[in-house]
Protein backbone atom coordinates (compact mmCIF):
# COMPACT_ATOMS: atom_id res chain seq x y z
CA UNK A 1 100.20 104.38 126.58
CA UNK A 2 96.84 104.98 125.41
CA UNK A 3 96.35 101.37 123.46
CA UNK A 4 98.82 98.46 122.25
CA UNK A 5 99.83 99.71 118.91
CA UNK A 6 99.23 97.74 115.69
CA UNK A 7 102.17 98.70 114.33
CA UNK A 8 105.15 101.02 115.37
CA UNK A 9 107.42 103.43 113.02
CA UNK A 10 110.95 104.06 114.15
CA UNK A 11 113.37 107.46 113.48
CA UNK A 12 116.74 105.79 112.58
CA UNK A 13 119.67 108.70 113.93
CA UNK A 14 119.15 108.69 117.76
CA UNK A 15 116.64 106.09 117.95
CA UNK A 16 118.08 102.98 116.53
CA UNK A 17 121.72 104.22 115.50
CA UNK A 18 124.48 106.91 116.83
CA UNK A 19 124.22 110.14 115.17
CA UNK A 20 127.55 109.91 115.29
CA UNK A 21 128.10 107.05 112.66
CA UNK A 22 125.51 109.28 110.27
CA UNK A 23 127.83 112.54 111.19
CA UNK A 24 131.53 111.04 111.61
CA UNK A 25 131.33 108.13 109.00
CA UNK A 26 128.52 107.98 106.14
CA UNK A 27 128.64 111.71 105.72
CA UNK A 28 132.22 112.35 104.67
CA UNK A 29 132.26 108.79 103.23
CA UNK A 30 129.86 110.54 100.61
CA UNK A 31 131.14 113.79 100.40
CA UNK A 32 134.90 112.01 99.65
CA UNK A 33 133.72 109.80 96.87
CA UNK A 34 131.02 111.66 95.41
CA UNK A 35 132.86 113.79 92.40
CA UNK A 36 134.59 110.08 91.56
CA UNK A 37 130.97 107.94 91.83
CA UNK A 38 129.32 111.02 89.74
CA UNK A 39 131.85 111.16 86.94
CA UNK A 40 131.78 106.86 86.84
CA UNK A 41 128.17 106.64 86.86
CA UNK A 42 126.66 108.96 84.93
CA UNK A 43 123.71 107.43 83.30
CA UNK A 44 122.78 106.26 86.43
CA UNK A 45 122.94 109.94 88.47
CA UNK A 46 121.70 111.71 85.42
CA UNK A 47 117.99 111.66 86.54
CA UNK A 48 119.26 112.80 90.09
CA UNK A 49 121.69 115.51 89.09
CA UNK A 50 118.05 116.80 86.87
CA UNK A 51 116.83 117.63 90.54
CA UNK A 52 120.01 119.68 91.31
CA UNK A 53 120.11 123.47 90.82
CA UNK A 54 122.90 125.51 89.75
CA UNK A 55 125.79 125.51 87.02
CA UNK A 56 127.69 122.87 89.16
CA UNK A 57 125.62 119.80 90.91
CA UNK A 58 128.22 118.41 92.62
CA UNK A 59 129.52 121.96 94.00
CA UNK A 60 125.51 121.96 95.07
CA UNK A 61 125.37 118.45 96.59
CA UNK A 62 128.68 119.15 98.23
CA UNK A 63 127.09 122.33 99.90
CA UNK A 64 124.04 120.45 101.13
CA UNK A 65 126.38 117.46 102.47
CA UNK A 66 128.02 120.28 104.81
CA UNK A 67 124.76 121.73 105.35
CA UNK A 68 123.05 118.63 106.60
CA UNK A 69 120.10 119.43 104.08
CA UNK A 70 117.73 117.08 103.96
CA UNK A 71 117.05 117.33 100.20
CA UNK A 72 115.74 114.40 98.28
CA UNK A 73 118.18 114.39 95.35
CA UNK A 74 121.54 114.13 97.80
CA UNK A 75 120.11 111.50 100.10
CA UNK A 76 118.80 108.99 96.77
CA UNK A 77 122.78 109.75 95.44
CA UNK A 78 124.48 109.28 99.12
CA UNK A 79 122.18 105.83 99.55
CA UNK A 80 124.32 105.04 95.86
CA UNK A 81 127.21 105.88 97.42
CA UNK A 82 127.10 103.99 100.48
CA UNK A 83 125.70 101.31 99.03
CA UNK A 84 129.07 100.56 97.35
CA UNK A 85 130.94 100.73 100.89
CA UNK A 86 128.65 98.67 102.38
CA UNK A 87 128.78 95.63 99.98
CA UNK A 88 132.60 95.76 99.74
CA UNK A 89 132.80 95.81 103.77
CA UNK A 90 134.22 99.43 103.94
CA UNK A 91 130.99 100.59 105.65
CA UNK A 92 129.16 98.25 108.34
CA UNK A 93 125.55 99.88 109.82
CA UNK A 94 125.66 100.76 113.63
CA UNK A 95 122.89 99.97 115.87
CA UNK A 96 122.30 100.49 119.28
CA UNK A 97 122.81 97.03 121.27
CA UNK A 98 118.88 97.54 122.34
CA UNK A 99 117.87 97.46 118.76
CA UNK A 100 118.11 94.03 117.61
CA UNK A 101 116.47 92.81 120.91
CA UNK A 102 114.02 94.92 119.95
CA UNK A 103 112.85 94.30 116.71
CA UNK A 104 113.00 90.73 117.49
CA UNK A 105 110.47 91.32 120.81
CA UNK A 106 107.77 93.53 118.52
CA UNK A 107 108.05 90.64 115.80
CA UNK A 108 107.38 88.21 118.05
CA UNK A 109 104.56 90.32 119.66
CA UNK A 110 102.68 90.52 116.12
CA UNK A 111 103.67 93.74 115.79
CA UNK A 112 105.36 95.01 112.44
CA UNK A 113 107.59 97.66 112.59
CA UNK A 114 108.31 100.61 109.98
CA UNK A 115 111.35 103.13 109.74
CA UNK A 116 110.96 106.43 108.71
CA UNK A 117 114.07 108.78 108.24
CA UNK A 118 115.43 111.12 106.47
CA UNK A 119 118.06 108.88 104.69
CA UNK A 120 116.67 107.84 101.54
CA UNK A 121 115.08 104.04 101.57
CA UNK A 122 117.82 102.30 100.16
CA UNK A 123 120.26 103.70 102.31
CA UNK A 124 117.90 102.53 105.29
CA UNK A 125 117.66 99.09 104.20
CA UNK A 126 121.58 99.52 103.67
CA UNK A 127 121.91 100.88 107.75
CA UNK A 128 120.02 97.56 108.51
CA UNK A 129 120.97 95.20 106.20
CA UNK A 130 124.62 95.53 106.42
CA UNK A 131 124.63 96.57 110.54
CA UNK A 132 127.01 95.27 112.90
CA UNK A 133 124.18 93.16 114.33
CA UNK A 134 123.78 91.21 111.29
CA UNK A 135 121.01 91.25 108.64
CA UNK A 136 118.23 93.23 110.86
CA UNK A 137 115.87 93.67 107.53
CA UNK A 138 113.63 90.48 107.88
CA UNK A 139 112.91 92.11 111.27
CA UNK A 140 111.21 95.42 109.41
CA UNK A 141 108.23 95.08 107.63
CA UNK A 142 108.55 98.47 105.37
CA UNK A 143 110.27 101.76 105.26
CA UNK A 144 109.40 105.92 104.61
CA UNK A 145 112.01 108.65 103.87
CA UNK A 146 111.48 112.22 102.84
CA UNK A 147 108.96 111.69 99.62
CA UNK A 148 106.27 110.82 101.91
CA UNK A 149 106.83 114.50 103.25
CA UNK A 150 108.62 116.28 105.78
CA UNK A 151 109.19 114.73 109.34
CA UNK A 152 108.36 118.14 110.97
CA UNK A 153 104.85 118.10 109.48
CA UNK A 154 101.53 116.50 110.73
CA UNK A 155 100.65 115.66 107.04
CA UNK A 156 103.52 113.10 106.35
CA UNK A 157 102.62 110.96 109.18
CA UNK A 158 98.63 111.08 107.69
CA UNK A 159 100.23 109.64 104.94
CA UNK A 160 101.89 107.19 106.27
CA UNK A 161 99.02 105.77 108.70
CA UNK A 162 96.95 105.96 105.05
CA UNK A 163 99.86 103.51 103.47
CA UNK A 164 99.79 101.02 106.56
CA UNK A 165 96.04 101.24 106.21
CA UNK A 166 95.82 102.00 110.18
CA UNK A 167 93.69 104.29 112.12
CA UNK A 168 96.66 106.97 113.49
CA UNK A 169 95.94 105.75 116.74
CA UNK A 170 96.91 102.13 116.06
CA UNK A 171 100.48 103.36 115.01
CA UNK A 172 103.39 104.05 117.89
CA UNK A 173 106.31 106.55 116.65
CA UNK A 174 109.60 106.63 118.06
CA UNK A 175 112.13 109.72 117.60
CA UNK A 176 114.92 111.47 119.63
CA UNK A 177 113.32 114.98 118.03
CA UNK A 178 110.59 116.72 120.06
CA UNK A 179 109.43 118.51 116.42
CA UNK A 180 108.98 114.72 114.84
CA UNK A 181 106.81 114.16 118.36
CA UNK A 182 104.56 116.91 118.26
CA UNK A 183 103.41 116.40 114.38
CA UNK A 184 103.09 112.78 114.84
CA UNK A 185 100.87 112.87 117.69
CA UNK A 186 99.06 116.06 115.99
CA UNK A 187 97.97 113.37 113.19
CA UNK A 188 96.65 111.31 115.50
CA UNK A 189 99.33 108.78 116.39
CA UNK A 190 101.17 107.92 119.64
CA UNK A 191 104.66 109.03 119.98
CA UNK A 192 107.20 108.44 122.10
CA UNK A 193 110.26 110.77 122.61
CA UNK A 194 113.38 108.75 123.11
CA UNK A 195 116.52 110.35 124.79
CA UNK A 196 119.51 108.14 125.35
CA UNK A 197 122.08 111.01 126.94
CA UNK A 198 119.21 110.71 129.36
CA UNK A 199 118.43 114.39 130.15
CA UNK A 200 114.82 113.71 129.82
CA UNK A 201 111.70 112.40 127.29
CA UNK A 202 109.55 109.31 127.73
CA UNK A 203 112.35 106.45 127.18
CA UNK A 204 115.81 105.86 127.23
CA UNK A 205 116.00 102.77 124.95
CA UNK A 206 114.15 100.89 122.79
CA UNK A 207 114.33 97.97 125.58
CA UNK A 208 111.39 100.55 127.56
CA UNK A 209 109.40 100.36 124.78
CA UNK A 210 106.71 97.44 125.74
CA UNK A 211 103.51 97.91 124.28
């Protein structure tokens, strides 16, 4: 590693938690309560159903669930969503058993530690607030999710070096995605790719991860 990072910025889905619990458990939680959350709520998903196109929202949001799209209306509404599982105990965040470990070793080191997904914010701080670890959210200093910009472009991670107010350099990324790798490291940052079915990349946990 070219220099001990001032800061490192973590994927969530293959990096810190299964894919598996995103797939197999917060996905069709979502897509089964949706058209009853929607129809309870709707001052509060008025501004987000705005965003959606077509005759029929839900119908849309629906679609994008089984689509895995990674559009900004559908993961603010699914963060809603879950966030009503999670605080009445239905839903509890999975984390790797490195992760806790972890976060607690790069606190201790000085060095803060960011999460940037896909998931919407609040449904990050939900993954890690409400995980089967425990409360991991003291342990993460701040968070970035698809209005920063796409993960698959160099630009979004220039922004996000410009919000920690680091040189790109000074900032380590983490990801189980080779396309995340290659435009983090074309803005400037270090990257490492992470690959826990171990069929290759630079680490296999977060526990290899010593800068």
């Amino acid at each position: 590693m070219p220099e001990k990072p001032k800061a490192i910025l973590l994927d969530i889905e293959g990096t810190t938690s299964s894919i598996a619990f995103v797939a197999d458990v917060l996905f069709p939680y979502a897509r089964e309560h949706l058209p009853a959350y929607v129809a309870a709520n709707p001052d509060a998903v008025a501004p987000i159903l705005a965003q959606v196109p077509g005759d029929d929202p839900v119908a849309t949001l629906i679609g994008w669930i089984d689509a895995d799209a990674k559009e900004t209306p559908l993961k603010t509404l699914q963060g809603m969503i879950w966030d009503a599982g999670y605080r009445d105990g239905t839903l509890k965040g999975h984390v790797y058993p490195d992760t806790p470990g972890a976060l607690r070793r790069w606190n201790e080191a000085g060095i803060p530690v960011h999460i940037y997904s896909s998931g919407s914010i609040a449904a990050q701080k939900l993954i890690f607030g409400f995980s089967e670890a425990g409360d991991l959210t003291p342990l993460l200093s701040g968070y970035f999710d698809t209005t920063t910009g796409p993960k698959r472009e160099a630009a979004s991670y220039a922004k996000i070096a410009d919000a920690l107010g680091l040189p790109p350099g000074e900032i380590l990324f983490v990801s189980d995605m080779q396309p995340e790798i290659d435009a983090a490291k074309a803005a400037g940052l270090q990257a490492l790719l992470i690959d826990r079915e171990g069929q290759g990349g630079d680490v296999h946990t977060l526990a290899e991860v010593r800068p």
